[in-house]
PDB file of N, CA and C in Angstrom:
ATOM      1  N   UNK A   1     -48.689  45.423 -41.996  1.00  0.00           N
ATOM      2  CA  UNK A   1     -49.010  44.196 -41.296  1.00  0.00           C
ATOM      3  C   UNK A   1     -48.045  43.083 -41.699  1.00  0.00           C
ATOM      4  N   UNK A   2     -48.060  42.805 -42.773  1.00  0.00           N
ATOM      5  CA  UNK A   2     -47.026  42.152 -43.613  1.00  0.00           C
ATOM      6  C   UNK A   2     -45.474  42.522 -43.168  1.00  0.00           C
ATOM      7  N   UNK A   3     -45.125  43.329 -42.657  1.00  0.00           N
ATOM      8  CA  UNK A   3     -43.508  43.497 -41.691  1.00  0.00           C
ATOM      9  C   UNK A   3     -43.110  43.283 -40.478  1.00  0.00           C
ATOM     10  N   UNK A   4     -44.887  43.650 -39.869  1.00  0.00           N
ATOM     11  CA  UNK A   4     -44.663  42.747 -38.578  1.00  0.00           C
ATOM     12  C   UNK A   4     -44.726  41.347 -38.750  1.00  0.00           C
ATOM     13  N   UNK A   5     -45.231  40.941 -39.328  1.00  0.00           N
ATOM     14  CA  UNK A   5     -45.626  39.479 -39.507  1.00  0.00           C
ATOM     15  C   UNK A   5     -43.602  38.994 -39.572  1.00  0.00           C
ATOM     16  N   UNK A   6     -43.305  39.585 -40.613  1.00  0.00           N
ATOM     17  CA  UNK A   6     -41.950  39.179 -40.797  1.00  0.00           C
ATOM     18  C   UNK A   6     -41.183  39.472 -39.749  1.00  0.00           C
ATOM     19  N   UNK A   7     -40.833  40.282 -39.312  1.00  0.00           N
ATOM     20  CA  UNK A   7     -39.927  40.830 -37.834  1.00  0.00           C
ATOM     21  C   UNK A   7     -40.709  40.203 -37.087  1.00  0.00           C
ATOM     22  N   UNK A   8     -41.708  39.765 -36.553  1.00  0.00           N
ATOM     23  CA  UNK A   8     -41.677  38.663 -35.563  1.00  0.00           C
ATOM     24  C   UNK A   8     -41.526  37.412 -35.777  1.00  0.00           C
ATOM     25  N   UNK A   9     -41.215  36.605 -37.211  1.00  0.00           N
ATOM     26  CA  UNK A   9     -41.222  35.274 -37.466  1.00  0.00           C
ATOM     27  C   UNK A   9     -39.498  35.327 -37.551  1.00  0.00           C
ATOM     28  N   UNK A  10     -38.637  36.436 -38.162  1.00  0.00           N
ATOM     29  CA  UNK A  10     -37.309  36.389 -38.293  1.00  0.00           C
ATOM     30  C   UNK A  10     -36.610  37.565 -37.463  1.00  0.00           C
ATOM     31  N   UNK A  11     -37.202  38.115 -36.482  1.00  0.00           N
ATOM     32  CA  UNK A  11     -36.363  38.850 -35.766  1.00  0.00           C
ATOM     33  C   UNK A  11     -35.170  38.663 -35.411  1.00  0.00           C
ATOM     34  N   UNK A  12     -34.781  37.461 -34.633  1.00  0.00           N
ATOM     35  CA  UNK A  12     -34.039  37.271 -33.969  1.00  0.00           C
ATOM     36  C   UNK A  12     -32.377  36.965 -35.570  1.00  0.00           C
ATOM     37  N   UNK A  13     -32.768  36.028 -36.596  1.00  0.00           N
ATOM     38  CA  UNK A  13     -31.958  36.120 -37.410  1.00  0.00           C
ATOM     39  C   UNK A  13     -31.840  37.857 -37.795  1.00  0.00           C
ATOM     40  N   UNK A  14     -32.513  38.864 -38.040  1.00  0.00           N
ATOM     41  CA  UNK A  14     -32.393  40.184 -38.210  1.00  0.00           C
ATOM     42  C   UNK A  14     -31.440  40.470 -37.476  1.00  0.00           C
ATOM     43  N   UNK A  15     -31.642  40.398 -36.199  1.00  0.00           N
ATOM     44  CA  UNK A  15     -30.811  40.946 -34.625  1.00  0.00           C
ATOM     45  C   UNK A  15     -29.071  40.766 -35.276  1.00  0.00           C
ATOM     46  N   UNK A  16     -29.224  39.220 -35.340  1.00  0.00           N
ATOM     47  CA  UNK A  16     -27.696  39.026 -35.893  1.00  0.00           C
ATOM     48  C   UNK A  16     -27.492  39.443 -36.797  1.00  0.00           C
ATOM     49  N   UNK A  17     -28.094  39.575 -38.153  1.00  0.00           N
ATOM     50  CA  UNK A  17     -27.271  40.196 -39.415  1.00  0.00           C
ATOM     51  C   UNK A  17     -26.981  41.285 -38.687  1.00  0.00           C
ATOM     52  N   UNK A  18     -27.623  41.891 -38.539  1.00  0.00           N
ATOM     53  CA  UNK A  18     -27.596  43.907 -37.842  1.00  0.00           C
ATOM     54  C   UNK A  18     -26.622  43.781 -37.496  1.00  0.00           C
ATOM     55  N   UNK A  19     -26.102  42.869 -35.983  1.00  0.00           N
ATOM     56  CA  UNK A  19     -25.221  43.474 -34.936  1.00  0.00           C
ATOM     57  C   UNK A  19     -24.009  42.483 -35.693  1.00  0.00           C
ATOM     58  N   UNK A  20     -23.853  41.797 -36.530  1.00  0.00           N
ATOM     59  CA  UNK A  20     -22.424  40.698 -37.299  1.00  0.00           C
ATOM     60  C   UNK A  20     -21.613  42.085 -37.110  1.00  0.00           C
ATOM     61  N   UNK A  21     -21.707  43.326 -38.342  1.00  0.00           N
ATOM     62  CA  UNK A  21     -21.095  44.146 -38.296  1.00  0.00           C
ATOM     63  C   UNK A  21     -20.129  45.110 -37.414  1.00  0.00           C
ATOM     64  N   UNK A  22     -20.962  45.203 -36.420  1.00  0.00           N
ATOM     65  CA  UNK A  22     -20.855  45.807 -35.197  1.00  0.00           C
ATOM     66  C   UNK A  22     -20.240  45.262 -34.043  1.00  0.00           C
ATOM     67  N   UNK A  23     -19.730  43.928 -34.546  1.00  0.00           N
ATOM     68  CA  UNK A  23     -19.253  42.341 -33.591  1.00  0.00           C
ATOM     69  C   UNK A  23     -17.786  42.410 -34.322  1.00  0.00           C
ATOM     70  N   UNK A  24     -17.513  42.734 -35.708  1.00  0.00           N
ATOM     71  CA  UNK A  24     -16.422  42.266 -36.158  1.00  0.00           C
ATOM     72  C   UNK A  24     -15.944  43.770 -36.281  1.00  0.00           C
ATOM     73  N   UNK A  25     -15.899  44.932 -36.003  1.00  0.00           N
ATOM     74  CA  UNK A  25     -15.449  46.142 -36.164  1.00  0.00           C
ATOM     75  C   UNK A  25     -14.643  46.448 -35.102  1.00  0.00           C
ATOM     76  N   UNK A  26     -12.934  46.602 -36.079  1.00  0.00           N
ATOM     77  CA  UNK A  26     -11.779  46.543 -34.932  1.00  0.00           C
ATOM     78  C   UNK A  26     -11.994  48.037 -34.213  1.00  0.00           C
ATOM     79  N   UNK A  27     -11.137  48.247 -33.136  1.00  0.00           N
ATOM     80  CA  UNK A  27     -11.077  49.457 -32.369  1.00  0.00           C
ATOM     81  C   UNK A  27      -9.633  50.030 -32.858  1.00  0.00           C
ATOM     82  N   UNK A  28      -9.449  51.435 -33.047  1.00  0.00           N
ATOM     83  CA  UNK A  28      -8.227  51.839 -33.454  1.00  0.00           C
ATOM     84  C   UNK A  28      -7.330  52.182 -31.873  1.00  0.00           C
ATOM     85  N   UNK A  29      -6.643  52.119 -32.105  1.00  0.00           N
ATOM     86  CA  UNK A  29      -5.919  52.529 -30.492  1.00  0.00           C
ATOM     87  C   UNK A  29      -5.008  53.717 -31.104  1.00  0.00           C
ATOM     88  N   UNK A  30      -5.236  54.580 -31.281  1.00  0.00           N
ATOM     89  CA  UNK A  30      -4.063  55.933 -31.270  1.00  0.00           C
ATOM     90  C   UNK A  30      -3.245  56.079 -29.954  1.00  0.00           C
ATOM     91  N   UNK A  31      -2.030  56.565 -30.414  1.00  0.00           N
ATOM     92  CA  UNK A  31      -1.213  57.050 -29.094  1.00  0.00           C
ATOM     93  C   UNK A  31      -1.303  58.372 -28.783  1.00  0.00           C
ATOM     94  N   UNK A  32      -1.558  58.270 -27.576  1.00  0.00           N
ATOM     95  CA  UNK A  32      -1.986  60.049 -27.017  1.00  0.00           C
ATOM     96  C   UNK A  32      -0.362  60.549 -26.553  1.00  0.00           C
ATOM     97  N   UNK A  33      -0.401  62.050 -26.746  1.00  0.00           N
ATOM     98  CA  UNK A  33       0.902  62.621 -26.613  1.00  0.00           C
ATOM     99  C   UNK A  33       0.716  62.414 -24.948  1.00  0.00           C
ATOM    100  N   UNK A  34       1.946  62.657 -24.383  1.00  0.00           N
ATOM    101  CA  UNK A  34       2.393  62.766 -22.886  1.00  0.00           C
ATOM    102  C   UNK A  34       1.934  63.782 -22.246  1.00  0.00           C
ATOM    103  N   UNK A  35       1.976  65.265 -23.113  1.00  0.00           N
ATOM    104  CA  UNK A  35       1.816  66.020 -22.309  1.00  0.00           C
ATOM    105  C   UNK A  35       0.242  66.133 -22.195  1.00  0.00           C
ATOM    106  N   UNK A  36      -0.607  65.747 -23.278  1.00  0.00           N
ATOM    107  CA  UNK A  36      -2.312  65.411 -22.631  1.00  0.00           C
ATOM    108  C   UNK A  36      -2.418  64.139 -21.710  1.00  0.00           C
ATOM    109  N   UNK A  37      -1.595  63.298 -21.505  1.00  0.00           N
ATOM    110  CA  UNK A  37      -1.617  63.012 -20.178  1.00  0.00           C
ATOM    111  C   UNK A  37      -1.648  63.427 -18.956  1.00  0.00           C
ATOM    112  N   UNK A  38      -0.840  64.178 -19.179  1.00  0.00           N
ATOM    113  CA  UNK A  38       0.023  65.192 -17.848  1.00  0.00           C
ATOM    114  C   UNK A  38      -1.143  66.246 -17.448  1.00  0.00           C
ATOM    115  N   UNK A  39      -1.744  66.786 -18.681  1.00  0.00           N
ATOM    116  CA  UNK A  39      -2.752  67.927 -18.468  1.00  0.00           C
ATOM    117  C   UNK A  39      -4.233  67.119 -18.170  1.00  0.00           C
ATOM    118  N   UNK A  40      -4.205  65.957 -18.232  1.00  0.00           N
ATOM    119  CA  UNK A  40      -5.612  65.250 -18.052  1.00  0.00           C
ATOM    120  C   UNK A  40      -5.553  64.640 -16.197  1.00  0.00           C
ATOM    121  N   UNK A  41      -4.290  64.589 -16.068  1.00  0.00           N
ATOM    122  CA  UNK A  41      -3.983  63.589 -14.477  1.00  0.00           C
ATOM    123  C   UNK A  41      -4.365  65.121 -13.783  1.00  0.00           C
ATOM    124  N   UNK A  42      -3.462  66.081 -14.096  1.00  0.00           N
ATOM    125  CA  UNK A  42      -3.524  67.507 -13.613  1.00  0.00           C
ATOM    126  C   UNK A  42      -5.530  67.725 -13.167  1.00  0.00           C
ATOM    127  N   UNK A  43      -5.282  68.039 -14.136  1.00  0.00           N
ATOM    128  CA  UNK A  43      -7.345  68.321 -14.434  1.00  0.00           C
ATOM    129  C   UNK A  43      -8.221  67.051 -13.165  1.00  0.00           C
ATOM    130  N   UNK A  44      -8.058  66.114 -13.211  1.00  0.00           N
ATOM    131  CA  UNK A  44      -8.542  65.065 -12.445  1.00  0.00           C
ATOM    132  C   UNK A  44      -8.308  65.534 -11.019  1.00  0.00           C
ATOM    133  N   UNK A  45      -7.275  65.856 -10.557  1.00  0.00           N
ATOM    134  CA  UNK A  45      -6.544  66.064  -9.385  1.00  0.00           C
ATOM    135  C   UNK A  45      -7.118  67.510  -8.880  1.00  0.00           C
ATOM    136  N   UNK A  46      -7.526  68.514 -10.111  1.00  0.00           N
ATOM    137  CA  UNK A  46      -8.297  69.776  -9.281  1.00  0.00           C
ATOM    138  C   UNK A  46      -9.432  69.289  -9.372  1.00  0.00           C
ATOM    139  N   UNK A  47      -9.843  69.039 -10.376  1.00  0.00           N
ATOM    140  CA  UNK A  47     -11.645  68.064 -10.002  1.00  0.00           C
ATOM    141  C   UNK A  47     -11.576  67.716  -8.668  1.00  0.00           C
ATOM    142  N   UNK A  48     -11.313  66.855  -8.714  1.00  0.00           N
ATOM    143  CA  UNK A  48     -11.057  66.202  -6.933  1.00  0.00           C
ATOM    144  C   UNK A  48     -11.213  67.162  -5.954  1.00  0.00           C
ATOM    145  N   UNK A  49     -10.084  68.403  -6.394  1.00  0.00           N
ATOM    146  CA  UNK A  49     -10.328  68.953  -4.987  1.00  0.00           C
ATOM    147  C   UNK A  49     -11.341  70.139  -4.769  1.00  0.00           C
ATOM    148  N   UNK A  50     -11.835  70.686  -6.063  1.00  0.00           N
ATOM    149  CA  UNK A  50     -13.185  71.461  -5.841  1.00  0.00           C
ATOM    150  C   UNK A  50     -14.387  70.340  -5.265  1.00  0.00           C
ATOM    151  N   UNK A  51     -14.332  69.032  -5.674  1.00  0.00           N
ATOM    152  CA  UNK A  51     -15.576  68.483  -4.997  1.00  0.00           C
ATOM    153  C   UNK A  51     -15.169  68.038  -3.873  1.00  0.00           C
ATOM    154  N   UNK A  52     -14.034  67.960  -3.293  1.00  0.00           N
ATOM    155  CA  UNK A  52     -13.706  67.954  -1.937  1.00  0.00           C
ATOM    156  C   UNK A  52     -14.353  69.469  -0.967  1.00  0.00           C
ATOM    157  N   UNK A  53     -13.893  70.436  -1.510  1.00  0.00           N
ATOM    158  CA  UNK A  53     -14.775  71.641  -0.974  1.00  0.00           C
ATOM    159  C   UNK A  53     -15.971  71.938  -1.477  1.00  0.00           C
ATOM    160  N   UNK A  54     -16.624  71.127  -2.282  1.00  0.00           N
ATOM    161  CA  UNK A  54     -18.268  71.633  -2.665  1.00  0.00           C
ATOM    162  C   UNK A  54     -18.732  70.889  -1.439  1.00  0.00           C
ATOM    163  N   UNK A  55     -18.653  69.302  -1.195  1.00  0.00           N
ATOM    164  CA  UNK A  55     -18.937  68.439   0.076  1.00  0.00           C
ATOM    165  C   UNK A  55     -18.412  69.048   1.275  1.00  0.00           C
ATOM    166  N   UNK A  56     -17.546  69.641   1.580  1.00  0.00           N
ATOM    167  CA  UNK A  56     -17.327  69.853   2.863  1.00  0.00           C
ATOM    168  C   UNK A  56     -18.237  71.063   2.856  1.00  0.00           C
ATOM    169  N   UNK A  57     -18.537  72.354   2.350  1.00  0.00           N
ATOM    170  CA  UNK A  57     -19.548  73.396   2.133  1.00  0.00           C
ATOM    171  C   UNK A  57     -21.154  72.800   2.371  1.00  0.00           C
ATOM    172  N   UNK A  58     -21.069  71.559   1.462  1.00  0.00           N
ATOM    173  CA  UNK A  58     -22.279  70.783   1.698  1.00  0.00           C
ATOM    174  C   UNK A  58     -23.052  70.365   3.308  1.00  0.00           C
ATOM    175  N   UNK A  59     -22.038  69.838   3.942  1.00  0.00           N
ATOM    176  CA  UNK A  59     -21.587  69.243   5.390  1.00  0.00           C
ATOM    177  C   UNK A  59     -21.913  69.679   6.267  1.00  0.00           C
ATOM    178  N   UNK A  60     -21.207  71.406   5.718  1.00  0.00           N
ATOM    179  CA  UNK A  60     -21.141  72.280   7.472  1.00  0.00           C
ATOM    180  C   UNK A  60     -22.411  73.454   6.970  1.00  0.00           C
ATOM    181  N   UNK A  61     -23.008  72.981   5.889  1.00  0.00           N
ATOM    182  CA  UNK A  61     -24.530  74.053   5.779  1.00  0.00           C
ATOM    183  C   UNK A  61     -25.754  72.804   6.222  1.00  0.00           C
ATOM    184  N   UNK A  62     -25.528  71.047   6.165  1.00  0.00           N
ATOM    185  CA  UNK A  62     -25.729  70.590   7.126  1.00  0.00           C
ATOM    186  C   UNK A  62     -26.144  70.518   8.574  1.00  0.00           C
ATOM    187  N   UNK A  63     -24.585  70.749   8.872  1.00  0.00           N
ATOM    188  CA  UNK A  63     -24.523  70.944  10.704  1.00  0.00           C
ATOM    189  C   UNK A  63     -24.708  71.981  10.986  1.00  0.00           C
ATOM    190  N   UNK A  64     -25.038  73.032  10.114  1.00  0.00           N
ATOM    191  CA  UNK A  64     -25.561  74.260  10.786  1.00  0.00           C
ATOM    192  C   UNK A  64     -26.930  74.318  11.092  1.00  0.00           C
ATOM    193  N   UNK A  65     -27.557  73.968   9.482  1.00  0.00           N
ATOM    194  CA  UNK A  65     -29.130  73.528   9.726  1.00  0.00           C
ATOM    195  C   UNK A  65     -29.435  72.550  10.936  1.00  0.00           C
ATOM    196  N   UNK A  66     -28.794  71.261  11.195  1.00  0.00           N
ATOM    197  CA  UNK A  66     -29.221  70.087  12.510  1.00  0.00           C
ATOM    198  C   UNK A  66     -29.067  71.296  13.659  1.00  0.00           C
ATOM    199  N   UNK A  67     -27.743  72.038  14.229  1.00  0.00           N
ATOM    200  CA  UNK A  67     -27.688  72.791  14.832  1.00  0.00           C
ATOM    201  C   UNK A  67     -28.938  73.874  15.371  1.00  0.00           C
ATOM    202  N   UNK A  68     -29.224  74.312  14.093  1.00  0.00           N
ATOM    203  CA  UNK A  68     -30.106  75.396  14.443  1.00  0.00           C
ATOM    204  C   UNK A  68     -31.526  74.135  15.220  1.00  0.00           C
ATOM    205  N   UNK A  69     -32.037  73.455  14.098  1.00  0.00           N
ATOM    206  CA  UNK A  69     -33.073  72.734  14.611  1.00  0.00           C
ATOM    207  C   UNK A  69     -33.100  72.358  16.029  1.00  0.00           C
ATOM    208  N   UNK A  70     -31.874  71.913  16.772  1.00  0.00           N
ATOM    209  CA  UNK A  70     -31.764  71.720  18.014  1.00  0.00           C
ATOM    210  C   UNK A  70     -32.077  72.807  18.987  1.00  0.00           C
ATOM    211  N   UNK A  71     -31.366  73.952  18.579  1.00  0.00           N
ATOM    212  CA  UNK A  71     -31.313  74.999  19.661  1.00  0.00           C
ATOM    213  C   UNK A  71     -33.097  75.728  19.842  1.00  0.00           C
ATOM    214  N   UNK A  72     -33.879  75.216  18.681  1.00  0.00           N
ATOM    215  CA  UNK A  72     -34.991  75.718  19.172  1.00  0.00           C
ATOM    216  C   UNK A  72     -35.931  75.422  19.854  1.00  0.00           C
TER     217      UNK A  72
END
């Protein structure tokens, strides 16, 4: 009872000590080699085009289903 009492009278000073840390913590930037570039643009570019043919598969099992519904 006695901790809630405290975390609701000083929460908000809590909030900040907690997150100070987490506010002043630099980011490292490493340099990525070229050729995991090359193999990551690559990779993106077949992504793309399998979900280009999962949607078009998607589409025309679609217009087959509207199709059928019509003709009956």
């Amino acid at each position: 009872m006695n901790v809630m009492r405290f975390c609701r009278k000083n929460g908000a000073k809590l909030a900040v000590v907690a997150a100070a840390p987490l506010a002043l913590a630099g980011q490292a930037w490493a340099e990525v080699p070229e050729s995991v570039k090359t193999d990551l643009a690559t990779a993106k570019t077949d992504a793309l085009s399998v979900a280009a043919i999962v949607l078009g598969i998607i589409a025309s099992i679609f217009a087959i289903t509207l199709i059928r519904r019509v003709l009956r």
